[in-house]
Protein backbone atom coordinates (compact mmCIF):
# COMPACT_ATOMS: atom_id res chain seq x y z
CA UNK A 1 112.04 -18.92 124.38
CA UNK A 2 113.27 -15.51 123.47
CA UNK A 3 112.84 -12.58 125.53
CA UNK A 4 111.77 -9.86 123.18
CA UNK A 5 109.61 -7.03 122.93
CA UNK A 6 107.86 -8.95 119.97
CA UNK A 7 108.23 -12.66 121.74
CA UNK A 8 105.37 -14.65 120.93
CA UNK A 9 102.61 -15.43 123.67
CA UNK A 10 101.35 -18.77 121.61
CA UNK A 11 102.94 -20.97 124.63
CA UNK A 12 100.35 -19.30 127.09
CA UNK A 13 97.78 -21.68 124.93
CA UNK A 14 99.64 -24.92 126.15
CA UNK A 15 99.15 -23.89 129.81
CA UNK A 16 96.20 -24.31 131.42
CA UNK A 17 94.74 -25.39 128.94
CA UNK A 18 94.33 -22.08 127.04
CA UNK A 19 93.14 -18.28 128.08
CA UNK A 20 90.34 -15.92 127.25
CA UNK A 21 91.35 -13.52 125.31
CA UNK A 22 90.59 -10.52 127.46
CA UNK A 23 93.22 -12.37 129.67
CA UNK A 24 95.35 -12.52 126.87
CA UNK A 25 95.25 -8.90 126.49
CA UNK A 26 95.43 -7.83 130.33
CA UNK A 27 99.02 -9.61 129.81
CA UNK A 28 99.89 -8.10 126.91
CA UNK A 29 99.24 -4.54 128.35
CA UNK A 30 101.17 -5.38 131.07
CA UNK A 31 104.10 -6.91 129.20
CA UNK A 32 104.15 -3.68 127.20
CA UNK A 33 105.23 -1.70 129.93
CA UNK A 34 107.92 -3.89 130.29
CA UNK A 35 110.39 -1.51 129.23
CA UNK A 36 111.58 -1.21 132.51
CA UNK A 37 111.87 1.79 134.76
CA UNK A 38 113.36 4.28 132.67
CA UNK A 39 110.68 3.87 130.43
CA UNK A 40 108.12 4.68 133.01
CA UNK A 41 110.32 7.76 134.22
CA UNK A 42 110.55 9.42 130.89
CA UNK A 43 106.57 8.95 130.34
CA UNK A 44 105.90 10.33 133.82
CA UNK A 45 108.50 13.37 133.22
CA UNK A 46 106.82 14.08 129.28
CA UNK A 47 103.29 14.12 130.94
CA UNK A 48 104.68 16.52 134.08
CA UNK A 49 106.74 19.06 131.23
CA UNK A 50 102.79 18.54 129.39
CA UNK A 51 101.31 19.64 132.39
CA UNK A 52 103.49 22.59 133.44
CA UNK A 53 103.65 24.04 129.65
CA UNK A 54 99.64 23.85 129.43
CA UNK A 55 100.05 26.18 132.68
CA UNK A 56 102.71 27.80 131.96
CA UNK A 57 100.39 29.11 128.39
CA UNK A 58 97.17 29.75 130.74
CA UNK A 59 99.40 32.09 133.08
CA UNK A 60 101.22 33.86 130.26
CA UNK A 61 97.20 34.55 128.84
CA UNK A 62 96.16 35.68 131.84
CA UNK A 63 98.77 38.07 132.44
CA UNK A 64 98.16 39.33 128.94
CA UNK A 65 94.45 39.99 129.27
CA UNK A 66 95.27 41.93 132.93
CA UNK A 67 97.85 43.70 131.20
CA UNK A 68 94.85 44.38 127.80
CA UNK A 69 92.64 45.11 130.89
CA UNK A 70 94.94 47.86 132.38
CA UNK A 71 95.61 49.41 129.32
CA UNK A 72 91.33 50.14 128.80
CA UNK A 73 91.36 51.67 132.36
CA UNK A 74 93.93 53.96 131.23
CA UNK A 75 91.82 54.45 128.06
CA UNK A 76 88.66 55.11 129.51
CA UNK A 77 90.42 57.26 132.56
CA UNK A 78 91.98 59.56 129.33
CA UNK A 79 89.22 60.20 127.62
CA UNK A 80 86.66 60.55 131.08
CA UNK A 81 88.07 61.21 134.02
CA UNK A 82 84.91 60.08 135.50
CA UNK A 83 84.99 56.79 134.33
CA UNK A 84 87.69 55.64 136.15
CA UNK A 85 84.97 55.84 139.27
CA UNK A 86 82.16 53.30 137.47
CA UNK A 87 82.32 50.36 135.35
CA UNK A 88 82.67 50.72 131.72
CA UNK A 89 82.46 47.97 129.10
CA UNK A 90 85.44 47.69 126.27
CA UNK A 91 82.79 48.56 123.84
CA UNK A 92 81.90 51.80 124.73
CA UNK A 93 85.43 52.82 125.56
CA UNK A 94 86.57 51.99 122.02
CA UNK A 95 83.33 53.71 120.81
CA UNK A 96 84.56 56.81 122.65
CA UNK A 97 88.33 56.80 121.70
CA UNK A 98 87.03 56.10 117.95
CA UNK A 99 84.78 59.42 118.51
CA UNK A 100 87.39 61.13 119.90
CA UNK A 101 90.15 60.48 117.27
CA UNK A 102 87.93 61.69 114.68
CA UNK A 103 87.45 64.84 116.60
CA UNK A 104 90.95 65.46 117.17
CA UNK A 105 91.62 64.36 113.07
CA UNK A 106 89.24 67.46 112.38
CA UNK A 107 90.51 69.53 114.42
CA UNK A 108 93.87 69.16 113.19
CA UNK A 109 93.32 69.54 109.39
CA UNK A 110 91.99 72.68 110.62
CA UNK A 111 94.84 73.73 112.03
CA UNK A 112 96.56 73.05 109.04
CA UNK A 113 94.50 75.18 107.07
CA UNK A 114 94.43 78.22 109.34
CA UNK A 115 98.44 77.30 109.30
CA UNK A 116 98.76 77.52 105.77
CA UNK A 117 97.10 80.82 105.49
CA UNK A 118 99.13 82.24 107.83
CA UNK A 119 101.94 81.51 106.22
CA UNK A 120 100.39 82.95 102.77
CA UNK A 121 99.78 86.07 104.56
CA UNK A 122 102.97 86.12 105.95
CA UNK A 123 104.32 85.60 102.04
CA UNK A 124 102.25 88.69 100.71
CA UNK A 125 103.32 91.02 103.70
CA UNK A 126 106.93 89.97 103.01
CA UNK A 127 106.14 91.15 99.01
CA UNK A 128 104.60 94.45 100.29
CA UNK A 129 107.36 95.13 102.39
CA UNK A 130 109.64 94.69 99.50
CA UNK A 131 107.79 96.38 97.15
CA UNK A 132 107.73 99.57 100.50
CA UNK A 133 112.26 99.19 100.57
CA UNK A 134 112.11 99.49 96.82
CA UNK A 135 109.68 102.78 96.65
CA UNK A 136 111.26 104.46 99.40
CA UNK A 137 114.64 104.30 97.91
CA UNK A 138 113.16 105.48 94.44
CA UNK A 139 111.66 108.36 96.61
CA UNK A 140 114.79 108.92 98.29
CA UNK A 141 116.92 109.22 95.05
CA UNK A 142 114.27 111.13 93.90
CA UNK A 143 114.27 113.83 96.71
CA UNK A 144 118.39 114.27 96.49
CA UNK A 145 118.08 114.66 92.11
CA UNK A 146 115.82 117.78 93.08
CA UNK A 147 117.73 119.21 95.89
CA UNK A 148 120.54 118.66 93.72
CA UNK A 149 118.28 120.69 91.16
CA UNK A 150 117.45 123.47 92.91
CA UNK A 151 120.61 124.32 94.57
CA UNK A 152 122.07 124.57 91.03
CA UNK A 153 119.21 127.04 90.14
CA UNK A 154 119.83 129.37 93.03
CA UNK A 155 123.90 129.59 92.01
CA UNK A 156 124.30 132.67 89.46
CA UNK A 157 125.75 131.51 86.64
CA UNK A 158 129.49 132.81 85.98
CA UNK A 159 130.08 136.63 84.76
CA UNK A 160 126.82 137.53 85.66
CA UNK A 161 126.17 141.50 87.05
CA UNK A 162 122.89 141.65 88.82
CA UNK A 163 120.56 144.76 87.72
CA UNK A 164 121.09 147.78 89.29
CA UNK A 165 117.69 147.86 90.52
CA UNK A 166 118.68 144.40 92.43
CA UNK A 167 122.23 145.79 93.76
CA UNK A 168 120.36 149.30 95.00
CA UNK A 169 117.97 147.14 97.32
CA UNK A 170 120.52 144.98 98.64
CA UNK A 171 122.22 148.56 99.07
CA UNK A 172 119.49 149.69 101.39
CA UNK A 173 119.36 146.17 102.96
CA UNK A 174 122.90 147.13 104.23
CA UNK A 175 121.84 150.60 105.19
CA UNK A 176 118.88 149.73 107.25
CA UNK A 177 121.34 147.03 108.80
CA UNK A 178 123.66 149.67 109.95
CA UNK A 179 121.15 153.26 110.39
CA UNK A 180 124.24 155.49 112.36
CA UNK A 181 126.88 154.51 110.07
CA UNK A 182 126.81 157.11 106.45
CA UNK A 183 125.93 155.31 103.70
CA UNK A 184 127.56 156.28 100.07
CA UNK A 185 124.63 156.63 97.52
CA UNK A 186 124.94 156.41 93.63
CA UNK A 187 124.21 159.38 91.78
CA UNK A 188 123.36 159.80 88.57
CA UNK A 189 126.17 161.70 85.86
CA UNK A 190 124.18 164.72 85.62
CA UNK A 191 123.94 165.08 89.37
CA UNK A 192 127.52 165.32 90.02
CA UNK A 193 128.16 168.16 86.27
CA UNK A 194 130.05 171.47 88.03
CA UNK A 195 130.13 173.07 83.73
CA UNK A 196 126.76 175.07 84.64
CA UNK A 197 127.65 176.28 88.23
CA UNK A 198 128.68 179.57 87.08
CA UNK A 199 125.30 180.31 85.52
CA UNK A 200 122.94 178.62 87.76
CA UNK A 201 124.78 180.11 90.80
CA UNK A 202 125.94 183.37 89.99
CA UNK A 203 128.76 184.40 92.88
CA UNK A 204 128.25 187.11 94.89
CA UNK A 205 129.68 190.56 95.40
C-alpha cells in the first residue's frame, strides 16, 4: 500500500463493508491537506500577504483622494476666498477655474496685442528720430556752407581801392571819434594853385 499523494482509496470498499460516497469525499478532502505543516503555513502566509496588499491598495486610495480633496480646497480657496468658509462641490469649482482660465486666456492675448503695438510705435519713433539726426546734420552743414559764404563776401577782394566817397566817410568816422584832435582834410588841386595869387590878391603899399 503506497503512500502517495495519488494512492488509491479502492481498499476503503473492503472495510466495512463499503462507504457513501459523501464519506468518501470528507476523506479525500482531508487527505488532501495532507501535505503536512508547511503546506498549511505557506497557504495561511499567501492569504495574510492577500489580505495586507488588498489594504495596503485601499490605504494608498484613500490617501490619494484626501490628497485630490486638498488640492480642490486650495482650488476653490484661489479662485473665492469665500469659499473656503462653505461647502462647495468639485463641479462647480472646476466650472469656476474653467471660467476663470478663459478669462485670464483673454486677457492675455490682449496684452499681447497692446504689447505688440507698443513695440511698433516704439519702431516708428526710433525711424523719426533717425530721420530728426540725419536733417539736423544736413541743416548743420548747411548753416557752416553759408557762414562760410558770407564771410568770403564781406573780404575785399585783393588790389582793391575803395571810392573816395567811401574813404571820406570813414574819414569823418575817425574825426567824430577824436573832435579835439585836427583833422587833415583833402583838397581838391585847384584849391591848393598859388599861379593867380598875384592877381587875385594884389599886395599892398
Amino acid at each position: 500500500m503506497g503512500s502517495d499523494g495519488g494512492e488509491d482509496y479502492s481498499w476503503i470498499d473492503d472495510v466495512g463493508g463499503g462507504l457513501e460516497e459523501d464519506f468518501r469525499a470528507a476523506i479525500e478532502e482531508v487527505c488532501g491537506n495532507a501535505g503536512g505543516p508547511d503546506q498549511m503555513d505557506s497557504k495561511k502566509r499567501a492569504r495574510s500577504e492577500s489580505i495586507v496588499e488588498t489594504k495596503t491598495k485601499a490605504c494608498r486610495e484613500k490617501m490619494r483622494r484626501d490628497r485630490l480633496n486638498d488640492r480642490f480646497v486650495e482650488l476653490g480657496s484661489v479662485l473665492d476666498p469665500e469659499r473656503a468658509h462653505r461647502q462647495s462641490d468639485k463641479a462647480s469649482i472646476l466650472s469656476d477655474a474653467a471660467r476663470v482660465l478663459g478669462e485670464l486666456r483673454n486677457e492675455a492675448q490682449k496684452l499681447k496685442e497692446a504689447n505688440e503695438k507698443l513695440q511698433e510705435a516704439i519702431r516708428e519713433l526710433k525711424a523719426e528720430k533717425t530721420e530728426l539726426r540725419d536733417e539736423k546734420t544736413r541743416l548743420k552743414a548747411d548753416k557752416e556752407e553759408l557762414e562760410q559764404q558770407v564771410k568770403a563776401m564781406s573780404l575785399p577782394p585783393t588790389g582793391f581801392l575803395p571810392h573816395p566817397a567811401a574813404f571820406h566817410a570813414a574819414g569823418a568816422g575817425k574825426a567824430q571819434a577824436f573832435p579835439g584832435l585836427a583833422m587833415w582834410h583833402w583838397l581838391p588841386p585847384a584849391s591848393v594853385d598859388t599861379t593867380q595869387d598875384a592877381k587875385l590878391w594884389p599886395p599892398n603899399a
